[in-house]
Protein backbone atom coordinates (compact mmCIF):
# COMPACT_ATOMS: atom_id res chain seq x y z
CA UNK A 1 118.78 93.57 119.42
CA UNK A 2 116.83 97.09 119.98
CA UNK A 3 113.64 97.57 117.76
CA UNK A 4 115.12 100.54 116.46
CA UNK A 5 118.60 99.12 115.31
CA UNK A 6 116.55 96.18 113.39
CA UNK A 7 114.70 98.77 111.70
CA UNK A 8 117.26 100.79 110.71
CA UNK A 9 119.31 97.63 109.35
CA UNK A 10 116.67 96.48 107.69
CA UNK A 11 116.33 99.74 106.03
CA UNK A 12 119.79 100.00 105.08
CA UNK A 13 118.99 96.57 103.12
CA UNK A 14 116.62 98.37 101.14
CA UNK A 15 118.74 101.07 100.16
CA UNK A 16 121.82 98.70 99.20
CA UNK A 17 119.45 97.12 97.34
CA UNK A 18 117.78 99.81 95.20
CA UNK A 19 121.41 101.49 95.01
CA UNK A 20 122.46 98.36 93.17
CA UNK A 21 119.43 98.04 91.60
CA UNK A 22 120.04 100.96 88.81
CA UNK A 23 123.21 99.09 87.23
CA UNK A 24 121.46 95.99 87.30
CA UNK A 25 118.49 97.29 85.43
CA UNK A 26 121.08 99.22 82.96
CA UNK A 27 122.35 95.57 82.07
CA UNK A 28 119.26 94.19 81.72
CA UNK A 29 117.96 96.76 79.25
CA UNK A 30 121.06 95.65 77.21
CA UNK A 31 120.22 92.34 76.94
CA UNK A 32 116.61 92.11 77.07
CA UNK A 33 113.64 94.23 75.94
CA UNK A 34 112.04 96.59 78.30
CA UNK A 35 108.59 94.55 78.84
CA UNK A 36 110.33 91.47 79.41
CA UNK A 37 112.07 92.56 82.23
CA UNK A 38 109.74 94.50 84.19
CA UNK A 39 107.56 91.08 84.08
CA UNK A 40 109.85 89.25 85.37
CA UNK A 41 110.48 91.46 88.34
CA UNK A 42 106.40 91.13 89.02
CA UNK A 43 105.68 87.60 88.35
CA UNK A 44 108.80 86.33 90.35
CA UNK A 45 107.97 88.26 93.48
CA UNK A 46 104.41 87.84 92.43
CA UNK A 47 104.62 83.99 92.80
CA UNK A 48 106.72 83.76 95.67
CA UNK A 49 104.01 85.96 97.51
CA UNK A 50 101.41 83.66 96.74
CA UNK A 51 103.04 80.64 97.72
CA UNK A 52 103.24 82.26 100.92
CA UNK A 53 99.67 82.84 101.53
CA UNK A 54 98.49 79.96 99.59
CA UNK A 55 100.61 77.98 102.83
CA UNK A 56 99.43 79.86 105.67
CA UNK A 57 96.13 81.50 105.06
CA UNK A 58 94.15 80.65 101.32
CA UNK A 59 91.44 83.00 102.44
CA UNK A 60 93.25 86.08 101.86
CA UNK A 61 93.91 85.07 98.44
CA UNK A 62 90.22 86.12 97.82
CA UNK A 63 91.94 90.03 97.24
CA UNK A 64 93.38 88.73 93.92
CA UNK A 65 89.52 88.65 93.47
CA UNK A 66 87.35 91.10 94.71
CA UNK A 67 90.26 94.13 94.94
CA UNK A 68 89.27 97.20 96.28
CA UNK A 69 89.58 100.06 93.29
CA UNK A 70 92.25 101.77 94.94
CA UNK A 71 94.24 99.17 95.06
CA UNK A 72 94.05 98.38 91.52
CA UNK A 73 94.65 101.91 90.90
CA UNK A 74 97.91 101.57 92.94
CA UNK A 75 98.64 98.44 91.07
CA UNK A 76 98.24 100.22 87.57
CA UNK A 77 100.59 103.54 89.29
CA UNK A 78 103.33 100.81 89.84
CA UNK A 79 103.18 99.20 86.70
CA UNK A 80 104.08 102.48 84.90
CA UNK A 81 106.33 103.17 87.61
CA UNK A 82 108.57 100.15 87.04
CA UNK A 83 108.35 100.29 83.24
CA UNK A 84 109.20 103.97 83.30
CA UNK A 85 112.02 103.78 85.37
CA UNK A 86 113.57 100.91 83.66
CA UNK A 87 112.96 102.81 80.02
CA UNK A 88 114.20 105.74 81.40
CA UNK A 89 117.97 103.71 82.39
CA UNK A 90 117.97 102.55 79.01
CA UNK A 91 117.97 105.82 77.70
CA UNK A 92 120.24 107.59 80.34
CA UNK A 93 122.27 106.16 83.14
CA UNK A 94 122.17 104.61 86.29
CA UNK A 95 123.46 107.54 87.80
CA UNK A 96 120.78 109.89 86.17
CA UNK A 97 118.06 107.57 86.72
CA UNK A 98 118.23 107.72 90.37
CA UNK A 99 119.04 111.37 90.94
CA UNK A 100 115.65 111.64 89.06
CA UNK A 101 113.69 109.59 90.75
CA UNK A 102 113.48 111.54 93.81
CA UNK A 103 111.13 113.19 92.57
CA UNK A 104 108.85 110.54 93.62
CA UNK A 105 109.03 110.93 97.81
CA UNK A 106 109.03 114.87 97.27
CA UNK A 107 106.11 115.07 94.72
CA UNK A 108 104.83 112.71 97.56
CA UNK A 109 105.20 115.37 100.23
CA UNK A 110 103.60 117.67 97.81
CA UNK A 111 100.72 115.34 97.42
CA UNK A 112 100.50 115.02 101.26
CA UNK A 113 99.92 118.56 102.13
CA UNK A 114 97.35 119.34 98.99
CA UNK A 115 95.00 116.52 99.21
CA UNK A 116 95.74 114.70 102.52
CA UNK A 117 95.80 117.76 104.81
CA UNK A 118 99.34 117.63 106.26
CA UNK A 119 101.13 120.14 107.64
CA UNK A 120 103.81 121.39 105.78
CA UNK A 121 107.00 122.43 107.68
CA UNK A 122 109.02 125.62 106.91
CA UNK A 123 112.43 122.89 106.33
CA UNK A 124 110.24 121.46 103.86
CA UNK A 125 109.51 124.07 101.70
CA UNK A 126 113.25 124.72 102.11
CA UNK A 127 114.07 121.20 100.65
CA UNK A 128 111.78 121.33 97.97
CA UNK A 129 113.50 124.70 96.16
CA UNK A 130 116.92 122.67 97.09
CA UNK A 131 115.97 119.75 95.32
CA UNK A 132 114.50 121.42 92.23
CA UNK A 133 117.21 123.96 92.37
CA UNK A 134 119.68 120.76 92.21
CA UNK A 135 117.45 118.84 89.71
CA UNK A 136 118.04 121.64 87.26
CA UNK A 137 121.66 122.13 88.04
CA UNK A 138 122.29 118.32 87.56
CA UNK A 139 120.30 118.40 83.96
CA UNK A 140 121.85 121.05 82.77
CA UNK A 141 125.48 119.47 83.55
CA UNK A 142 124.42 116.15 82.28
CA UNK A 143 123.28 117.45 78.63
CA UNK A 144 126.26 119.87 78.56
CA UNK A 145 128.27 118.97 75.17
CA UNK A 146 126.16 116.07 74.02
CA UNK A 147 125.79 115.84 70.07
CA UNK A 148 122.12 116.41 69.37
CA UNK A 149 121.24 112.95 68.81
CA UNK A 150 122.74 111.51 72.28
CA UNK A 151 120.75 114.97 73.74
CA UNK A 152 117.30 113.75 71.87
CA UNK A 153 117.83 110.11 73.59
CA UNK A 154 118.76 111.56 76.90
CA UNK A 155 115.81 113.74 77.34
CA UNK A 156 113.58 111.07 76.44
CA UNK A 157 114.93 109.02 79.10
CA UNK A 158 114.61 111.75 81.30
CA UNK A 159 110.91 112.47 80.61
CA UNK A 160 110.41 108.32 81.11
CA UNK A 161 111.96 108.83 85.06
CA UNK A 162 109.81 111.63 85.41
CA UNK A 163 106.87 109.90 84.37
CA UNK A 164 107.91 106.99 86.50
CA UNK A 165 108.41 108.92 89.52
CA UNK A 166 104.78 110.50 89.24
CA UNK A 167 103.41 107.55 88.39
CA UNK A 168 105.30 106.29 91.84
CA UNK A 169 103.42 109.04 93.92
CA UNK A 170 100.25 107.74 92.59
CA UNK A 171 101.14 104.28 93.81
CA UNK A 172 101.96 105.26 97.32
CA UNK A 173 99.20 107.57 97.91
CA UNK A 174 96.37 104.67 97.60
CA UNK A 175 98.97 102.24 99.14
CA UNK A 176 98.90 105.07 102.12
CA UNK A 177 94.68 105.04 102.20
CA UNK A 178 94.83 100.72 102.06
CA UNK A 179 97.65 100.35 104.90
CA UNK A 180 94.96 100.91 107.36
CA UNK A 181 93.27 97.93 106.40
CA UNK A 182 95.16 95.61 104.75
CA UNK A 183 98.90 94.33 105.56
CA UNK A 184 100.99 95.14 103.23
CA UNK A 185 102.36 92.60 102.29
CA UNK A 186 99.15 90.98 100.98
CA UNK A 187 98.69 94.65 99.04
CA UNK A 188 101.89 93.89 97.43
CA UNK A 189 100.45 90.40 96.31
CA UNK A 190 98.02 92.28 94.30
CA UNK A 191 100.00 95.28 93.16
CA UNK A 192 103.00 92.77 91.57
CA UNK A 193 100.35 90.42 90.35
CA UNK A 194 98.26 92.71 88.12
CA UNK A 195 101.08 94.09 86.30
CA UNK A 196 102.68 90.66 85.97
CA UNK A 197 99.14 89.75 84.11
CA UNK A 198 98.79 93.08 81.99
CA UNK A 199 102.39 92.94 80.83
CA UNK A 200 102.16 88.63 79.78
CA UNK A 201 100.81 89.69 76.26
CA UNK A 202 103.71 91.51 75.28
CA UNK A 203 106.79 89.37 76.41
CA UNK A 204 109.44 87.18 74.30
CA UNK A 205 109.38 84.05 76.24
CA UNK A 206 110.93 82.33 73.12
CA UNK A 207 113.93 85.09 73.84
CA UNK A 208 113.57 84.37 77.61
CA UNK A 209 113.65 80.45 77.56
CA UNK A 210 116.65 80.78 74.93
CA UNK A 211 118.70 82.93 77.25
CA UNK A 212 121.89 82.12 78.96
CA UNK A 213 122.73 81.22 82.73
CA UNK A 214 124.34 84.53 83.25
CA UNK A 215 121.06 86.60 81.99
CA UNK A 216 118.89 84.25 84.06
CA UNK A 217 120.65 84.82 87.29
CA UNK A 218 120.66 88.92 86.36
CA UNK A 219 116.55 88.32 85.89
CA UNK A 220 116.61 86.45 89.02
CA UNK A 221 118.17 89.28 91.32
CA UNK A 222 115.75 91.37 89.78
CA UNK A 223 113.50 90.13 90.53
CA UNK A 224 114.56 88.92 94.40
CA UNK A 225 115.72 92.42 94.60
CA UNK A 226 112.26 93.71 94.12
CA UNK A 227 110.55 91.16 96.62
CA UNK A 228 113.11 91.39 99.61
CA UNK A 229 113.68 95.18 99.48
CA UNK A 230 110.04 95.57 99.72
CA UNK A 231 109.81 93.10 102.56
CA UNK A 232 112.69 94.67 104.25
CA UNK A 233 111.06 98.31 103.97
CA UNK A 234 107.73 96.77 105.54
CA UNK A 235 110.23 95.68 108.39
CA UNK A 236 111.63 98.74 108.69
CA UNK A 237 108.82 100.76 109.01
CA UNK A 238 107.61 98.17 111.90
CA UNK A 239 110.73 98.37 114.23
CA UNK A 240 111.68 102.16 113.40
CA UNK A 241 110.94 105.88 113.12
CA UNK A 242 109.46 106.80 109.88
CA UNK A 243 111.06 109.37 109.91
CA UNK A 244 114.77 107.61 109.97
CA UNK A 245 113.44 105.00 107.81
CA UNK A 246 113.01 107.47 104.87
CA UNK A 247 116.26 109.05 105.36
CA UNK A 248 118.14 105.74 104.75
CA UNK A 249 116.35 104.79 101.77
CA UNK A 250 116.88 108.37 100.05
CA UNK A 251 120.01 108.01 100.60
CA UNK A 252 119.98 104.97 98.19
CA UNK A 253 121.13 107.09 95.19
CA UNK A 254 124.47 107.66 97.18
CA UNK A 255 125.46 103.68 96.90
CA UNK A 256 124.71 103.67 92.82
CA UNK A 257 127.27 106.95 92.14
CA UNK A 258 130.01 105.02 94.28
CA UNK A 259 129.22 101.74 92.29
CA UNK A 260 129.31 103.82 89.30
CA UNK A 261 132.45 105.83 90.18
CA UNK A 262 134.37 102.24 91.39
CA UNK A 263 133.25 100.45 87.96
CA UNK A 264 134.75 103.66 85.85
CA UNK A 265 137.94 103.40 87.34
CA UNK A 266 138.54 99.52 86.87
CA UNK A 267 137.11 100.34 82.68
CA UNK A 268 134.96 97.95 83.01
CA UNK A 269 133.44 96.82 79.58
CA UNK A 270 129.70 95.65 80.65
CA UNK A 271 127.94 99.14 81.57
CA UNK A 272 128.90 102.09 80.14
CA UNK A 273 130.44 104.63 82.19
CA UNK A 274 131.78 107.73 82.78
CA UNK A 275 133.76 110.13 85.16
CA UNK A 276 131.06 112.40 87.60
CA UNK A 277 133.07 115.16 88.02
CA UNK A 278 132.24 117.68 90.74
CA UNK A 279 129.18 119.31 89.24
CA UNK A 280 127.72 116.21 88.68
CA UNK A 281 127.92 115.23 92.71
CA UNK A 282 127.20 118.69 93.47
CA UNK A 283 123.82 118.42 92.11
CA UNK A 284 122.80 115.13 92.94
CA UNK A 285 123.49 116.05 96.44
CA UNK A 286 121.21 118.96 96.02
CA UNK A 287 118.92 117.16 95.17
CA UNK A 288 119.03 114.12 97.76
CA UNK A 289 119.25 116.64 100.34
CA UNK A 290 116.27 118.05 99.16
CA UNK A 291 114.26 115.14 99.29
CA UNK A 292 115.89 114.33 102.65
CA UNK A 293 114.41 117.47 104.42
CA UNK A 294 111.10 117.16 102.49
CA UNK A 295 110.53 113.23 103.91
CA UNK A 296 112.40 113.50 107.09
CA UNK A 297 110.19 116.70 108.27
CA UNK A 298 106.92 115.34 107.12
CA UNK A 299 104.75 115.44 109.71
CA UNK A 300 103.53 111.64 110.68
């Protein structure tokens, strides 16, 4: 199989993945509390991580000792990221969550031509006034009729995504120093394990060993969901274009407002729905587009 067709399945993983990932989350939040949850997605991908270098090389578990400040800084960026973003779904939707999010990869792009000296491309700039052209558009739809308590709830979600999202582009832009000298998967090691620590304090294991097959299996894709679409994402980047590699994965959002759309019709009674009508796609598609031409045009 061509290098390039491996990376751009294995990328395609990754979006599936985080597409389903949204709904999954908005389950979760149901069930359990915030904190618990975003532990669980560290400490399981955490552990498996470490039982991986603890079999094949022990010496580069001496990171988890003596970690270089940046990469504790990306840990701590990640941390909020994935407590944001999961706080934010509660509040909001699955649907909202992820149009939102893209914020991250173009405040990214942003980040890469103020402090890291890239070039910025004239498609770029285009694709950032699309995106927060579309951003608006979409928020202004979204909160269009609600009562002003559902508006109060909404907006606080929408201010946790944003927040998640920025703390997101603070994460990749030390995890974009350390990648030229460390693997990443051993960087990932540290940044799920620090969290995973910080966040122990504050979870319900009494709730967590009392809970239910179903909720453990919905914990457990969590939290292999977080682990393999990370280690398919690494692949990706290894076989294929960058370039291609972050068009698939922005493209993520796409999968969720299907889901979403497929679950609505069948009235499903275990996520809350509701019918996207054409504004809705219209700017969500802004704004995916936007991000599209912001990481697709980045200069490498």
């Amino acid at each position: 199989m061509p290098n390039q067709l491996k990376g751009v399945l294995f990328a395609s993983l990754t979006a599936l993945l985080w597409g389903f990932l949204a709904i999954a989350l908005k389950v979760a939040t149901q069930q359990f509390p915030v904190i618990t949850i975003v532990w669980f997605r560290f400490v399981f991908a955490f552990l498996i991580l470490f039982l991986y270098y603890f079999i094949s090389d022990k010496s580069k578990l001496k990171i988890l000792v003596r970690p270089p400040l940046f990469l504790v800084l990306a840990g701590i960026g990640l941390a909020v990221n994935y407590f944001g973003y999961a706080r934010g779904i509660q509040f909001t939707s699955p649907t909202t969550a992820q149009v939102v999010i893209q914020l991250g990869p173009i405040t990214l792009g942003l980040v890469g031509f103020l402090i890291f000296n890239e070039k910025i491309e004239k498609l770029q700039i285009i694709g950032f006034a699309v995106a927060f052209i579309g951003l608006a558009f979409f928020y202004l739809n979204q909160v269009t009729g609600l009562i002003e308590s559902k508006l109060s709830l909404f907006n606080t979600g929408f201010l946790w995504i944003i927040g998640a999202a920025l703390a997101w582009v603070i994460y990749a832009s030390f995890q974009k120093v350390l990648v030229k000298t460390y693997e990443t998967q051993l960087l990932n090691l540290f940044i799920f394990g620090l969290p995973a620590l910080v966040y122990a304090p504050f979870v319900d294991f009494n709730q967590l060993f009392m809970s239910s097959l179903s909720q453990w299996l919905l914990l457990i894709f969590l939290g292999l969901n977080t682990l393999v679409a990370y280690g398919s994402l690494a692949f990706a980047f290894k076989y294929a274009d960058v370039n291609k590699v972050s068009v698939i994965i922005t493209l993520n959002p796409i999968i969720t407002f299907i889901a979403m759309s497929v679950l609505y019709q069948w009235q499903v009674s275990w996520i809350e729905t509701q019918r996207m009508d054409i504004l809705t796609w219209a700017g969500a598609i802004m704004v995916i587009a936007g991000a599209i031409l912001v990481v697709y045009f980045k200069k490498r």
